[in-house]
PDB file of N, CA and C in Angstrom:
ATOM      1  N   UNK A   1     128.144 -48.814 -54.578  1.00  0.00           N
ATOM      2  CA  UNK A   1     129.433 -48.214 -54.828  1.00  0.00           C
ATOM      3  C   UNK A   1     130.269 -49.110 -55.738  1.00  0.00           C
ATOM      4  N   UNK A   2     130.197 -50.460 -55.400  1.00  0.00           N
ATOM      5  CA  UNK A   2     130.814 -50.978 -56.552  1.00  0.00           C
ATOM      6  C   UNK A   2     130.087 -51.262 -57.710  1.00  0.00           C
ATOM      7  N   UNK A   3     129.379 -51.004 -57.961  1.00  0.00           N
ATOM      8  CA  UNK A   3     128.433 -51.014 -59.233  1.00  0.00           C
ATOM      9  C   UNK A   3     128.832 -49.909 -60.329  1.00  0.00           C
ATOM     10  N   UNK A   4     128.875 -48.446 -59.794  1.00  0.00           N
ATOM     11  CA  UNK A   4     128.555 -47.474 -60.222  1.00  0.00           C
ATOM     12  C   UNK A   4     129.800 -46.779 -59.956  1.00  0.00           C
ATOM     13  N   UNK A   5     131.442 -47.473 -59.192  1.00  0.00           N
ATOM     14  CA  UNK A   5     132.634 -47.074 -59.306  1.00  0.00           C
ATOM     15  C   UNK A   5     132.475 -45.489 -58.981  1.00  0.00           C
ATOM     16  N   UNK A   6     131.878 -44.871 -58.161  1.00  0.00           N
ATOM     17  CA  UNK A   6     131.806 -43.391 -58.135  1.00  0.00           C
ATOM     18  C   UNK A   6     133.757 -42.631 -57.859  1.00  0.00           C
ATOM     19  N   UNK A   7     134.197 -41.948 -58.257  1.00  0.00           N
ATOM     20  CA  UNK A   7     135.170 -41.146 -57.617  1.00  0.00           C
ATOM     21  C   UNK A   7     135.473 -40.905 -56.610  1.00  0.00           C
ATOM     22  N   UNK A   8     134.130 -40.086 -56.681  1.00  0.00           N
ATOM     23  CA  UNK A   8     134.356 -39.467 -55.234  1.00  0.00           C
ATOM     24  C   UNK A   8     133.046 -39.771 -53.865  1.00  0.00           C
ATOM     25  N   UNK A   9     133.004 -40.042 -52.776  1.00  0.00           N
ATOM     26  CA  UNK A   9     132.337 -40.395 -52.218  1.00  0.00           C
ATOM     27  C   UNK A   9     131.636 -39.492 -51.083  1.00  0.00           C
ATOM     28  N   UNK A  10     130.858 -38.855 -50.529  1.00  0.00           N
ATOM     29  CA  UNK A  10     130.381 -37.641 -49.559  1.00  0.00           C
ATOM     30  C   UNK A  10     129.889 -38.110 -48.613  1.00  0.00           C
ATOM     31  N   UNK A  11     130.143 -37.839 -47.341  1.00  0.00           N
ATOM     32  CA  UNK A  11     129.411 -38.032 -46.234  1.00  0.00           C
ATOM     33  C   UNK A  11     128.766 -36.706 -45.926  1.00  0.00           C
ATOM     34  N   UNK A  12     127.849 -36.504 -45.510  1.00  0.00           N
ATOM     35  CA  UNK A  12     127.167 -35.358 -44.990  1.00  0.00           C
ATOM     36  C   UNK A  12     126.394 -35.684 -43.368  1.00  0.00           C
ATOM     37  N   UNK A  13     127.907 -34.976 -42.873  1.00  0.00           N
ATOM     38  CA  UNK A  13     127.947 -35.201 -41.672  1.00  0.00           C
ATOM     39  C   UNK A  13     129.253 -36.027 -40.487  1.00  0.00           C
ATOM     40  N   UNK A  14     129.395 -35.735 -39.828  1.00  0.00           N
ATOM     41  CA  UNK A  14     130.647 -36.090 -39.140  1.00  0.00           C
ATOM     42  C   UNK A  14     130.169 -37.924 -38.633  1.00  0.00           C
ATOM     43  N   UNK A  15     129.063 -37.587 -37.663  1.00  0.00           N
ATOM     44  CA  UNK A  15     128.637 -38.475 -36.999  1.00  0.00           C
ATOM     45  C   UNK A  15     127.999 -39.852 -38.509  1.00  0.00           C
ATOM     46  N   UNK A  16     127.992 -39.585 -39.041  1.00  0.00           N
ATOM     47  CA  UNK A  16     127.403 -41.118 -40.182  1.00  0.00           C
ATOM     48  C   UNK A  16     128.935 -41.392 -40.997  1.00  0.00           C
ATOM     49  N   UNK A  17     129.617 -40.505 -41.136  1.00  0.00           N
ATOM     50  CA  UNK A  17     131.003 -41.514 -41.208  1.00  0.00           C
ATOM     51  C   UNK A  17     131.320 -42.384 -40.603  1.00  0.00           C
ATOM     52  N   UNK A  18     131.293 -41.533 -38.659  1.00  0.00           N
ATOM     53  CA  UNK A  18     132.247 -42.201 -38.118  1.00  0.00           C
ATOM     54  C   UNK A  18     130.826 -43.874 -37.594  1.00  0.00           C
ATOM     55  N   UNK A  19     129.876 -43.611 -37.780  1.00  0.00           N
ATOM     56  CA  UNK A  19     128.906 -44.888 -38.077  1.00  0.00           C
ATOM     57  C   UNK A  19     128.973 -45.752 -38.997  1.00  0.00           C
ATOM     58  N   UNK A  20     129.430 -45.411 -39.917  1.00  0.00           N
ATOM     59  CA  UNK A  20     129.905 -46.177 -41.800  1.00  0.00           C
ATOM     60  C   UNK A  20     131.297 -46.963 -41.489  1.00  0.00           C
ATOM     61  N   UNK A  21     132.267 -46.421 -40.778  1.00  0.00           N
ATOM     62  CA  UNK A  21     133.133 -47.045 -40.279  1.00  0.00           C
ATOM     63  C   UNK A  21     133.353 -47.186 -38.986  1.00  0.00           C
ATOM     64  N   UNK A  22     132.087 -47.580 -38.443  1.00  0.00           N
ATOM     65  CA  UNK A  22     132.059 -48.434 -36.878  1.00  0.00           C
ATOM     66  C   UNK A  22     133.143 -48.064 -36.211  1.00  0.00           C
ATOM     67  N   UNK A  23     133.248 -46.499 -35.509  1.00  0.00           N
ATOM     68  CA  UNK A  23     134.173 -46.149 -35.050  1.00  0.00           C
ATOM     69  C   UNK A  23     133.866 -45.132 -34.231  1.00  0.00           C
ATOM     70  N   UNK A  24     134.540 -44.857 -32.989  1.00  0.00           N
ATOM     71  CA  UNK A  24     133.822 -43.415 -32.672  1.00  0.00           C
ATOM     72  C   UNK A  24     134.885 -42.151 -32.380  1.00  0.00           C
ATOM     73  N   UNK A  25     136.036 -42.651 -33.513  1.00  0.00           N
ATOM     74  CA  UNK A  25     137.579 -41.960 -32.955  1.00  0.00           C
ATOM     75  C   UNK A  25     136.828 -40.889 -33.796  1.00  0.00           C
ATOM     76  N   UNK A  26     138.152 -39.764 -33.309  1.00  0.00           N
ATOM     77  CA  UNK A  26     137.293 -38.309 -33.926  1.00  0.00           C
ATOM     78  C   UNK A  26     137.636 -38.682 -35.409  1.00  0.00           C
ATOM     79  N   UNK A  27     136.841 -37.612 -35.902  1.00  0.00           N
ATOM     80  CA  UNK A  27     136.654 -37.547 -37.861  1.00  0.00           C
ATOM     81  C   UNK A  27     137.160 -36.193 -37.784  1.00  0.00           C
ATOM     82  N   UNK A  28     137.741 -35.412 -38.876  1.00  0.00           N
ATOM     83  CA  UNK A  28     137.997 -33.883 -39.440  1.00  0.00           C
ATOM     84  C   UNK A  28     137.038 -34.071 -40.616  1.00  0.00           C
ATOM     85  N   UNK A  29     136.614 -32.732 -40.889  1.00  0.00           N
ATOM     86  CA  UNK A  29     136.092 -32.821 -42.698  1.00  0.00           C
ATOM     87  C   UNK A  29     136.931 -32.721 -43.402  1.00  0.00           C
ATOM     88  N   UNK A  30     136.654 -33.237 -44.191  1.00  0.00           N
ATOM     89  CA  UNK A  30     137.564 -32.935 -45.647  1.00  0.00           C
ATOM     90  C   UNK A  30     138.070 -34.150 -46.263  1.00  0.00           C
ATOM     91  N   UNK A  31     138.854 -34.381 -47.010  1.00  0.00           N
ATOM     92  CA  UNK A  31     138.877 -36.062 -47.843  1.00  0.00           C
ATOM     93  C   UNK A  31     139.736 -36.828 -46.419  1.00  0.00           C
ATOM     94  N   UNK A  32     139.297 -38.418 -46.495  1.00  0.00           N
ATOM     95  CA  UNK A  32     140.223 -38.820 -45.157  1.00  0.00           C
ATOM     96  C   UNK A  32     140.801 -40.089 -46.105  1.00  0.00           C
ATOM     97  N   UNK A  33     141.755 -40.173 -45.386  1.00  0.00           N
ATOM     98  CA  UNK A  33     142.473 -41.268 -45.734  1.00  0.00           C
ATOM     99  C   UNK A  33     142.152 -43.033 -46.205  1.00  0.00           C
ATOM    100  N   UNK A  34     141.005 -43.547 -46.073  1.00  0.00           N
ATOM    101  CA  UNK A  34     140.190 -44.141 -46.326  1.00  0.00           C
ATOM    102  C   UNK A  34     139.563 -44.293 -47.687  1.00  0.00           C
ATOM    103  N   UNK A  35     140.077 -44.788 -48.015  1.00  0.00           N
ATOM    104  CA  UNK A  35     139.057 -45.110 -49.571  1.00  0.00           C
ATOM    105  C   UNK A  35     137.966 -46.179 -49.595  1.00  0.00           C
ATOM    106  N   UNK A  36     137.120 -45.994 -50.515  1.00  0.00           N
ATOM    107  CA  UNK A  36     136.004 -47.097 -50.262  1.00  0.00           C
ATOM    108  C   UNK A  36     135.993 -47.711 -51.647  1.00  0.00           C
ATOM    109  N   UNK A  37     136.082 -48.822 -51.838  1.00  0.00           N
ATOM    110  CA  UNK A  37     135.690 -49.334 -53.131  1.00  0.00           C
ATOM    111  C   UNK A  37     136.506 -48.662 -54.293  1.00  0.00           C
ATOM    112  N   UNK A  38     138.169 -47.966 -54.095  1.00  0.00           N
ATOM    113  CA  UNK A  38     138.721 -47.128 -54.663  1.00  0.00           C
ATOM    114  C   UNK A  38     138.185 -45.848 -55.134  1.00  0.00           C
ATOM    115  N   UNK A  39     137.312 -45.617 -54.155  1.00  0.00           N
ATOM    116  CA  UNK A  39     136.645 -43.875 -54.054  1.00  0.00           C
ATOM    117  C   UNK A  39     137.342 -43.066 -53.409  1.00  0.00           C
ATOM    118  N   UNK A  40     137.963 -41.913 -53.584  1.00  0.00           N
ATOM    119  CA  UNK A  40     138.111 -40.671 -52.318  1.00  0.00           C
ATOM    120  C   UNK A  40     136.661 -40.797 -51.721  1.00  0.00           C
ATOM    121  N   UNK A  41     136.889 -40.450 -50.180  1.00  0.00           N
ATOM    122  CA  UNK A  41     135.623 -40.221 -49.417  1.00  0.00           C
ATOM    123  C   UNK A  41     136.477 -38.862 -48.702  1.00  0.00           C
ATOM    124  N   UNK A  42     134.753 -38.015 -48.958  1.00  0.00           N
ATOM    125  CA  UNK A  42     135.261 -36.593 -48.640  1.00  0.00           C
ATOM    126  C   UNK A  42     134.078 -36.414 -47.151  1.00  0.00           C
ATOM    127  N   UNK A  43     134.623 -35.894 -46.220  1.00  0.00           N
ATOM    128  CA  UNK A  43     133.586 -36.065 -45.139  1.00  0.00           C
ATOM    129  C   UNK A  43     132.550 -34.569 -45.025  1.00  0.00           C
ATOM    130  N   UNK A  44     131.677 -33.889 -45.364  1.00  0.00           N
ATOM    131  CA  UNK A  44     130.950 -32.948 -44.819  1.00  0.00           C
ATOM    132  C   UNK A  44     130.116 -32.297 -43.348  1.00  0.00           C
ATOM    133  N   UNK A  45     130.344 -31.412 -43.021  1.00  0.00           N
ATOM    134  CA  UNK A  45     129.605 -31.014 -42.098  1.00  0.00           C
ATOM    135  C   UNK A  45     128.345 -30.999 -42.324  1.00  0.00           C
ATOM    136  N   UNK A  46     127.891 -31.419 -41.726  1.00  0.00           N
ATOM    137  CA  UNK A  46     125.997 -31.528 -41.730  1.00  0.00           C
ATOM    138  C   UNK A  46     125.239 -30.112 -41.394  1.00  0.00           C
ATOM    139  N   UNK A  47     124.696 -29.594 -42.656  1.00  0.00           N
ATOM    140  CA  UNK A  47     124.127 -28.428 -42.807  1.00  0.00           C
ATOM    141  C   UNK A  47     123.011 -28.030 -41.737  1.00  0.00           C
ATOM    142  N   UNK A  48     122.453 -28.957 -41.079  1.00  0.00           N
ATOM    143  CA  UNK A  48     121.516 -28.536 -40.165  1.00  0.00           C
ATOM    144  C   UNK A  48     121.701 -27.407 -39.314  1.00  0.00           C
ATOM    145  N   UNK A  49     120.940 -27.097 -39.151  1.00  0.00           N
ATOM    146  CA  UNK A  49     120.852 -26.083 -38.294  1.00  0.00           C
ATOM    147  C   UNK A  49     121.120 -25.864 -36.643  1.00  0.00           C
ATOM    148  N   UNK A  50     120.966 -27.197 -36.036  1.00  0.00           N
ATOM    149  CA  UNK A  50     120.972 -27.813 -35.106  1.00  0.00           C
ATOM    150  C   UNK A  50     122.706 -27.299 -34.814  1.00  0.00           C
ATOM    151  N   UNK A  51     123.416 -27.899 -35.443  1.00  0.00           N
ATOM    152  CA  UNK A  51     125.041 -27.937 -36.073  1.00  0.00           C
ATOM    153  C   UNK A  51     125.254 -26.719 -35.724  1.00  0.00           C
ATOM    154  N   UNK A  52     125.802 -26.479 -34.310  1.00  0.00           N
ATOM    155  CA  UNK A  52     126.520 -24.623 -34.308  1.00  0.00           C
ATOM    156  C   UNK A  52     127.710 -25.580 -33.987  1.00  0.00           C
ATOM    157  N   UNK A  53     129.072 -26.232 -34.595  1.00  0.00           N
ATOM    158  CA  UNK A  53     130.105 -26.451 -34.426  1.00  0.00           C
ATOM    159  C   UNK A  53     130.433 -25.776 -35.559  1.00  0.00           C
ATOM    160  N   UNK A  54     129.731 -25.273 -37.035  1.00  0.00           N
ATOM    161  CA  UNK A  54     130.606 -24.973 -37.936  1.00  0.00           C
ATOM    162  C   UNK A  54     130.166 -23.939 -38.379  1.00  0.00           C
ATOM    163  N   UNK A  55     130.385 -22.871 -38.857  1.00  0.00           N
ATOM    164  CA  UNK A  55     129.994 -21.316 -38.996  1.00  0.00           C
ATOM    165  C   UNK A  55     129.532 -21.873 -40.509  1.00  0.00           C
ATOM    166  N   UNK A  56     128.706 -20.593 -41.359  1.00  0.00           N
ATOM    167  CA  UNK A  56     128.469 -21.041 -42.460  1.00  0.00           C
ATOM    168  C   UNK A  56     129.720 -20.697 -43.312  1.00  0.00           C
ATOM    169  N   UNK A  57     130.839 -19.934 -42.991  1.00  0.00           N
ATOM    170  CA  UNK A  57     131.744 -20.180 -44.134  1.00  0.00           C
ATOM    171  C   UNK A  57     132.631 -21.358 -44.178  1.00  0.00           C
ATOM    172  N   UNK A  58     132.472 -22.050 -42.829  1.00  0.00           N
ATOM    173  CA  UNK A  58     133.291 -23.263 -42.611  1.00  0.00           C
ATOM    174  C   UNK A  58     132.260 -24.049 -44.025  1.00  0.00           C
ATOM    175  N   UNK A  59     131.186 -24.318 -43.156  1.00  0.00           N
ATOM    176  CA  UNK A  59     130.785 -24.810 -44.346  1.00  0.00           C
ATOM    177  C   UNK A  59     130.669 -24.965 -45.493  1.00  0.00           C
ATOM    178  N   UNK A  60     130.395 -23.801 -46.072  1.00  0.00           N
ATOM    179  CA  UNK A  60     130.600 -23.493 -47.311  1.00  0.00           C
ATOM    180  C   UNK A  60     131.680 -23.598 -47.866  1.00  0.00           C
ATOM    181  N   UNK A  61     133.014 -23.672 -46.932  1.00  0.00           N
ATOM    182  CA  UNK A  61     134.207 -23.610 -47.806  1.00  0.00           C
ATOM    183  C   UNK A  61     134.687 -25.181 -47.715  1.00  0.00           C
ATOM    184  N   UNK A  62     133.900 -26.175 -47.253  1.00  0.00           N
ATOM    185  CA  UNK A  62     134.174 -27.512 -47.398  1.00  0.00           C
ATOM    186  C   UNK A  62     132.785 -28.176 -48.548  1.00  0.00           C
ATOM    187  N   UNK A  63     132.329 -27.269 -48.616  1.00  0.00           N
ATOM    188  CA  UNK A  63     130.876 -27.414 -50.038  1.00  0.00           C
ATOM    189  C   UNK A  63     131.817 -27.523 -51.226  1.00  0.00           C
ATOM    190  N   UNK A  64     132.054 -26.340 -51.037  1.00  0.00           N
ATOM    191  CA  UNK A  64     132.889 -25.826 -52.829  1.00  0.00           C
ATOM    192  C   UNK A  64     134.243 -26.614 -52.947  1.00  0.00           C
ATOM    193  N   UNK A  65     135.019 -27.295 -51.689  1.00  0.00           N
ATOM    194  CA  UNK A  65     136.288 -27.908 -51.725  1.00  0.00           C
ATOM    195  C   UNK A  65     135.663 -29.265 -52.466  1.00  0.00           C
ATOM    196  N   UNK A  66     134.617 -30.210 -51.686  1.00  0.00           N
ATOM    197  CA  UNK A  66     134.046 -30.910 -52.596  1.00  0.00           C
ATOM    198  C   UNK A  66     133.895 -30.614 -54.155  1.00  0.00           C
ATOM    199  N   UNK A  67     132.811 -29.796 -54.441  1.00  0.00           N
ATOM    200  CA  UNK A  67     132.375 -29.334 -55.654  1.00  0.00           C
ATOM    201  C   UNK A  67     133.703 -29.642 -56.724  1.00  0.00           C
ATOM    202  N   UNK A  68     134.601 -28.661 -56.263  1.00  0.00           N
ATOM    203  CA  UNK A  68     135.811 -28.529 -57.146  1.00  0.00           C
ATOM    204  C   UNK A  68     136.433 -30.209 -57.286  1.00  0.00           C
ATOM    205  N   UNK A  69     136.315 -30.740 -56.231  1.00  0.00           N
ATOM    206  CA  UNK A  69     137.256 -32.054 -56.955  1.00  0.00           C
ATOM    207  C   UNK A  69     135.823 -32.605 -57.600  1.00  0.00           C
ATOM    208  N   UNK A  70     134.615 -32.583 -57.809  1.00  0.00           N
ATOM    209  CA  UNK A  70     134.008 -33.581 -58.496  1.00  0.00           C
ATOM    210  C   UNK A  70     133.864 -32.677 -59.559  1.00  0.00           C
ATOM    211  N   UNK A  71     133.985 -31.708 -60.251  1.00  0.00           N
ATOM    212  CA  UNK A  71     134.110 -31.177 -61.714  1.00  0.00           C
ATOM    213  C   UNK A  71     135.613 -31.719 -62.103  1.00  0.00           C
ATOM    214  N   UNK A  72     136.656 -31.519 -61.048  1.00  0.00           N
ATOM    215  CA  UNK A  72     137.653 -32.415 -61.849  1.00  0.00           C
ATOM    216  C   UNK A  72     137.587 -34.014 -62.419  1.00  0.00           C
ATOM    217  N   UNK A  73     136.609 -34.613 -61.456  1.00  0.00           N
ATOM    218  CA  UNK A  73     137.045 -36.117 -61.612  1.00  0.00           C
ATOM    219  C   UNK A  73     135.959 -36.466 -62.875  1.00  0.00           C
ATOM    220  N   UNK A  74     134.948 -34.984 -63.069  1.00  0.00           N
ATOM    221  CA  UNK A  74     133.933 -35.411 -64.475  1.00  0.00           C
ATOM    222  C   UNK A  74     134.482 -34.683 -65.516  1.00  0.00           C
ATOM    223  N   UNK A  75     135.546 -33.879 -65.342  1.00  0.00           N
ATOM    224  CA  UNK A  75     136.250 -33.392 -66.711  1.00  0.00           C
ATOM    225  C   UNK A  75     137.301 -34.176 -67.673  1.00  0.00           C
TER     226      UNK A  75
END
């Protein structure tokens, strides 16, 4: 991350955030307050299947919320 200065940063998945920052307070998806290496970090729901906490439009509508800020931060 500091090599390659990314923007924006993705977790995919609730549970490996809150492992990335040695923590086990709850996480929300979506960008958190936390920056890494002056990255936004955006948190994702983990697509598995396993995963019935998030319907697929939840999902999907935190896919494309991503998507959209990383076409901004490459335009």
């Amino acid at each position: 991350m500091t090599r390659f200065r990314p923007a924006c940063i993705g977790f995919v998945g609730l549970t490996a955030y809150r492992e990335f920052r040695g923590s086990r307070s709850p996480v929300q998806c979506g960008f958190q307050e936390q920056l890494i290496e002056g990255a936004d970090v955006f948190v994702l729901p983990n697509p598995s299947g396993r995963n019935a906490h998030y319907s697929y439009q939840d999902m999907l509508r935190s896919w494309r919320e991503l998507a959209r800020r990383l076409r901004r931060a490459c335009a």
